[in-house]
N, C-alpha and C. Protein backbone atom coordinates (compact mmCIF):
# COMPACT_ATOMS: atom_id res chain seq x y z
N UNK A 1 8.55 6.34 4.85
CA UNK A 1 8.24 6.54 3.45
C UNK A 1 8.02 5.20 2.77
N UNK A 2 6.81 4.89 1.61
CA UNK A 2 6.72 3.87 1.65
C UNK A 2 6.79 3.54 -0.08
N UNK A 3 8.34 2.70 -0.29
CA UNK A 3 8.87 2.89 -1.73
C UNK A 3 7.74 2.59 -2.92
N UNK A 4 7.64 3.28 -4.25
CA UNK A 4 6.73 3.09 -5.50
C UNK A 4 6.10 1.19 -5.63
N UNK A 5 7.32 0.49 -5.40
CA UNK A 5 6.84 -0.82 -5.79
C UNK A 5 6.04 -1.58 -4.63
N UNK A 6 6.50 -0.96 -3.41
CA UNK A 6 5.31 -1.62 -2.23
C UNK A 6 3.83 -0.90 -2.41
N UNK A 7 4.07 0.08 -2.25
CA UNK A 7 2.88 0.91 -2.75
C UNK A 7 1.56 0.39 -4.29
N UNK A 8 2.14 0.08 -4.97
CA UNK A 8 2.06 -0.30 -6.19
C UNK A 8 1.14 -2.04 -5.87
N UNK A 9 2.60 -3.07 -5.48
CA UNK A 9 1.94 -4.13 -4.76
C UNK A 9 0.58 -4.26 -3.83
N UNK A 10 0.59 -3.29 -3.04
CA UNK A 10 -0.22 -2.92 -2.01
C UNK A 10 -2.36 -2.90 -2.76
N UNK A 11 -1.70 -2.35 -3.30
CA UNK A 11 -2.91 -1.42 -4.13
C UNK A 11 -3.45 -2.67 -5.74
N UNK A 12 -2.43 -3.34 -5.92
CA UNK A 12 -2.99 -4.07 -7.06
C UNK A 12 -4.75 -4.39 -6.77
N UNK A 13 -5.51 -4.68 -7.84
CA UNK A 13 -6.44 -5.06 -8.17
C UNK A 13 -7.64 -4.31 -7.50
N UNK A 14 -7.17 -2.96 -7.02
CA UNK A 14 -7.73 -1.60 -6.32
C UNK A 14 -7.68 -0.52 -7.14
N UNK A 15 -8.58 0.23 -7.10
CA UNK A 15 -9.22 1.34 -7.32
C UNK A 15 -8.06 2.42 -7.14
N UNK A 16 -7.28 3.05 -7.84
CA UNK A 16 -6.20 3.95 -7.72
C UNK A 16 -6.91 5.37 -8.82
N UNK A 17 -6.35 6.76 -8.52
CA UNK A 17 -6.55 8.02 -9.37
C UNK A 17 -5.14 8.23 -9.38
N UNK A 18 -4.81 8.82 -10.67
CA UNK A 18 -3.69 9.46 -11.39
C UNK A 18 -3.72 10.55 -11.73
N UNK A 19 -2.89 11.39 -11.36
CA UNK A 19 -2.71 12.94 -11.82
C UNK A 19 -1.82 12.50 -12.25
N UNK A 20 -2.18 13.06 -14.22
CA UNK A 20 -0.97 13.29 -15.25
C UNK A 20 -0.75 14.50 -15.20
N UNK A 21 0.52 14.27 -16.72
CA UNK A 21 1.49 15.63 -16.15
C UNK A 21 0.68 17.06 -16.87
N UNK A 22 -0.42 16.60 -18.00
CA UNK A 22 -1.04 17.31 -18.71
C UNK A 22 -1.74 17.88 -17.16
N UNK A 23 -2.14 17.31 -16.55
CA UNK A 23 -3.74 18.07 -15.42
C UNK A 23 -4.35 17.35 -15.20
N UNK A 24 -4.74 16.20 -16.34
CA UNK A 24 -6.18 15.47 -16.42
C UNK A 24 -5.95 14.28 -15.46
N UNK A 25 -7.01 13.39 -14.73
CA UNK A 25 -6.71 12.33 -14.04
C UNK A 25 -7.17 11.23 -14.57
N UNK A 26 -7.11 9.77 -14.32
CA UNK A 26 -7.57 8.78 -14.59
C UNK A 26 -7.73 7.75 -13.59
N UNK A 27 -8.53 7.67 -13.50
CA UNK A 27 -8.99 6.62 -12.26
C UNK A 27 -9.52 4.96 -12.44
N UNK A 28 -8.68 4.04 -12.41
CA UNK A 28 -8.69 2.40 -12.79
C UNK A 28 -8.61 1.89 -11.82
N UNK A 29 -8.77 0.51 -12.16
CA UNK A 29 -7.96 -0.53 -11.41
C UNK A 29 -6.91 -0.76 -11.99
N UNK A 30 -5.96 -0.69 -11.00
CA UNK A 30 -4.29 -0.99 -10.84
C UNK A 30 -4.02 -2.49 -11.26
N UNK A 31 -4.22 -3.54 -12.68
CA UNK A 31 -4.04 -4.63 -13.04
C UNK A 31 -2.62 -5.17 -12.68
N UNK A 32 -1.17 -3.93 -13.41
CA UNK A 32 0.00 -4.34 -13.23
C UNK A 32 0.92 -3.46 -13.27
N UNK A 33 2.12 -3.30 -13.56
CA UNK A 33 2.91 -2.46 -13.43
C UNK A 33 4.44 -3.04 -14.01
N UNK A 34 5.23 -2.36 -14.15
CA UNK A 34 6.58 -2.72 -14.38
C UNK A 34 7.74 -1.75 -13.29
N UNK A 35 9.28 -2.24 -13.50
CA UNK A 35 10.14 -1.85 -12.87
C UNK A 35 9.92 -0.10 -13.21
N UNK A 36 9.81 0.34 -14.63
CA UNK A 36 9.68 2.05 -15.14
C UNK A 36 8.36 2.68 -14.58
N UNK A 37 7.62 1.81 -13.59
CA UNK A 37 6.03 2.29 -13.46
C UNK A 37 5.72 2.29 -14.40
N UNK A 38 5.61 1.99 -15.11
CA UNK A 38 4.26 1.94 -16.08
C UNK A 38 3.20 0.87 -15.97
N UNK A 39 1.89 1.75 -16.00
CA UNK A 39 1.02 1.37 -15.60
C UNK A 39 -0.05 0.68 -15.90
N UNK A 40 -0.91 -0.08 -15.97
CA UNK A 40 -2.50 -1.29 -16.38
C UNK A 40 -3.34 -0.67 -16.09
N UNK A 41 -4.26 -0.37 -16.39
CA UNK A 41 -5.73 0.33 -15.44
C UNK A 41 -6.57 -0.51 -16.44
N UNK A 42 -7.24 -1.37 -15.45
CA UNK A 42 -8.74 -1.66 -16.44
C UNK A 42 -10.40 -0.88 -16.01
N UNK A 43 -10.95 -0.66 -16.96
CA UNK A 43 -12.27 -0.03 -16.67
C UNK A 43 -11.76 1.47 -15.91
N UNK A 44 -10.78 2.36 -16.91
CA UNK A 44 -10.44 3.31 -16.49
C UNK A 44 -11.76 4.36 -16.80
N UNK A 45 -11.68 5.68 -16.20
CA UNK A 45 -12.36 7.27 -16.85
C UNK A 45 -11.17 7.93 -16.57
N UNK A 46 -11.17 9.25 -17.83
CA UNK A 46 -10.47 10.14 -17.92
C UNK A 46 -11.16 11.49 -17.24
N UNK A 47 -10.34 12.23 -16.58
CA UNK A 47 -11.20 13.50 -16.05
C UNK A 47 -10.53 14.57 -16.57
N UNK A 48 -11.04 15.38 -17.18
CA UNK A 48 -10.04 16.94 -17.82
C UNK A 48 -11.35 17.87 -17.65
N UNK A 49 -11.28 18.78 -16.84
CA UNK A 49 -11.89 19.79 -16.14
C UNK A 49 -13.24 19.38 -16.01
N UNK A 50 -14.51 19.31 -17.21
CA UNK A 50 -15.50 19.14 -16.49
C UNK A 50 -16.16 18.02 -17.46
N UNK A 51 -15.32 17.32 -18.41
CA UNK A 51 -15.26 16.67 -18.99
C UNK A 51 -15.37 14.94 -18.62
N UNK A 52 -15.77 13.89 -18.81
CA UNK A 52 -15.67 12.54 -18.47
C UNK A 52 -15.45 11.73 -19.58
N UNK A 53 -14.82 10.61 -19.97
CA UNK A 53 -14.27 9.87 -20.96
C UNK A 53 -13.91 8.53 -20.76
N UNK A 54 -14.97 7.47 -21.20
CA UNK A 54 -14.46 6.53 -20.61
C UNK A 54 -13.42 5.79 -21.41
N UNK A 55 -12.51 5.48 -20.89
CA UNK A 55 -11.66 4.87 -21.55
C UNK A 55 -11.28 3.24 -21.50
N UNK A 56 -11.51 2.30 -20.73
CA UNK A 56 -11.70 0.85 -20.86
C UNK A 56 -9.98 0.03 -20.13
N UNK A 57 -9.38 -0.16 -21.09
CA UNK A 57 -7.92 -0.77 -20.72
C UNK A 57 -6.92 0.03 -21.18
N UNK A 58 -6.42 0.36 -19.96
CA UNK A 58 -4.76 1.65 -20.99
C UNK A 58 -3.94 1.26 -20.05
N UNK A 59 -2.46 1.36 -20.97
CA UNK A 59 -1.19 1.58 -20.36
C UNK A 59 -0.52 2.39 -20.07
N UNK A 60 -0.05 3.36 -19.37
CA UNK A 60 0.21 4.37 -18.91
C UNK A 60 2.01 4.50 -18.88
N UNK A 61 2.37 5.42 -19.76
CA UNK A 61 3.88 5.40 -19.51
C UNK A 61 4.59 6.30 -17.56
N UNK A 62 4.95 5.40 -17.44
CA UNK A 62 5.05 5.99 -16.12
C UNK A 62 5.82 7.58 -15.88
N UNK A 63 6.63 7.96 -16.90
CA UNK A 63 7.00 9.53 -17.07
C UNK A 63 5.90 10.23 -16.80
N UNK A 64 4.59 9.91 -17.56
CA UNK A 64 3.39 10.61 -17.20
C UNK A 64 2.53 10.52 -15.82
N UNK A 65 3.14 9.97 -14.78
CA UNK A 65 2.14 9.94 -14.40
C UNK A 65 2.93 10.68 -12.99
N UNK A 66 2.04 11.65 -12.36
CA UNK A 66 2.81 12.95 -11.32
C UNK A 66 2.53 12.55 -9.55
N UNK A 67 1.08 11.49 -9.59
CA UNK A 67 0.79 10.99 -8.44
C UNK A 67 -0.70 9.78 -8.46
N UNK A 68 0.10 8.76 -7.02
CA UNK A 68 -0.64 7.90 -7.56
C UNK A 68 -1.45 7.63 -6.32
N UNK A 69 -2.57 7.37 -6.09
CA UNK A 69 -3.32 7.98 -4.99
C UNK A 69 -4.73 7.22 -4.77
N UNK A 70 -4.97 6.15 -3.68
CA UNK A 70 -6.17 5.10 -3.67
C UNK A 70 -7.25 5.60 -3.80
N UNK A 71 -8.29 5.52 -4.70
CA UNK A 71 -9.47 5.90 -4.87
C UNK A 71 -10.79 5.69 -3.48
């Protein structure tokens, strides 16, 4: 099993998708992170069913986020 912060390390400045807890995903680059996961994505999109949204630089509270998964 391979713990949140290696994983996390692993993947910096890579292409990662997020399933939040709403449904919708977001797919960035992985800039940074903290000890709570919370998350950096630059040059993110939002996906909610058939919908696209670009969204640019967000921080992501890590409560929200359900799986984190290399693009």
């Amino acid at each position: 099993m391979v713990k949140p912060s290696g994983f996390l390390n692993e993947h910096l400045d890579e292409k990662v998708e997020l399933l939040l807890k709403d449904g919708s995903t977001i797919e960035g680059t992985l800039i940074g992170y903290d000890d709570h996961m919370n998350l950096v994505l630059e040059d993110s999109e939002e996906k909610k069913k058939d919908k696209h949204r670009r969204i640019g630089t967000i921080v992501l509270r890590g409560n929200n986020v359900v799986t984190i998964n290399p693009a």
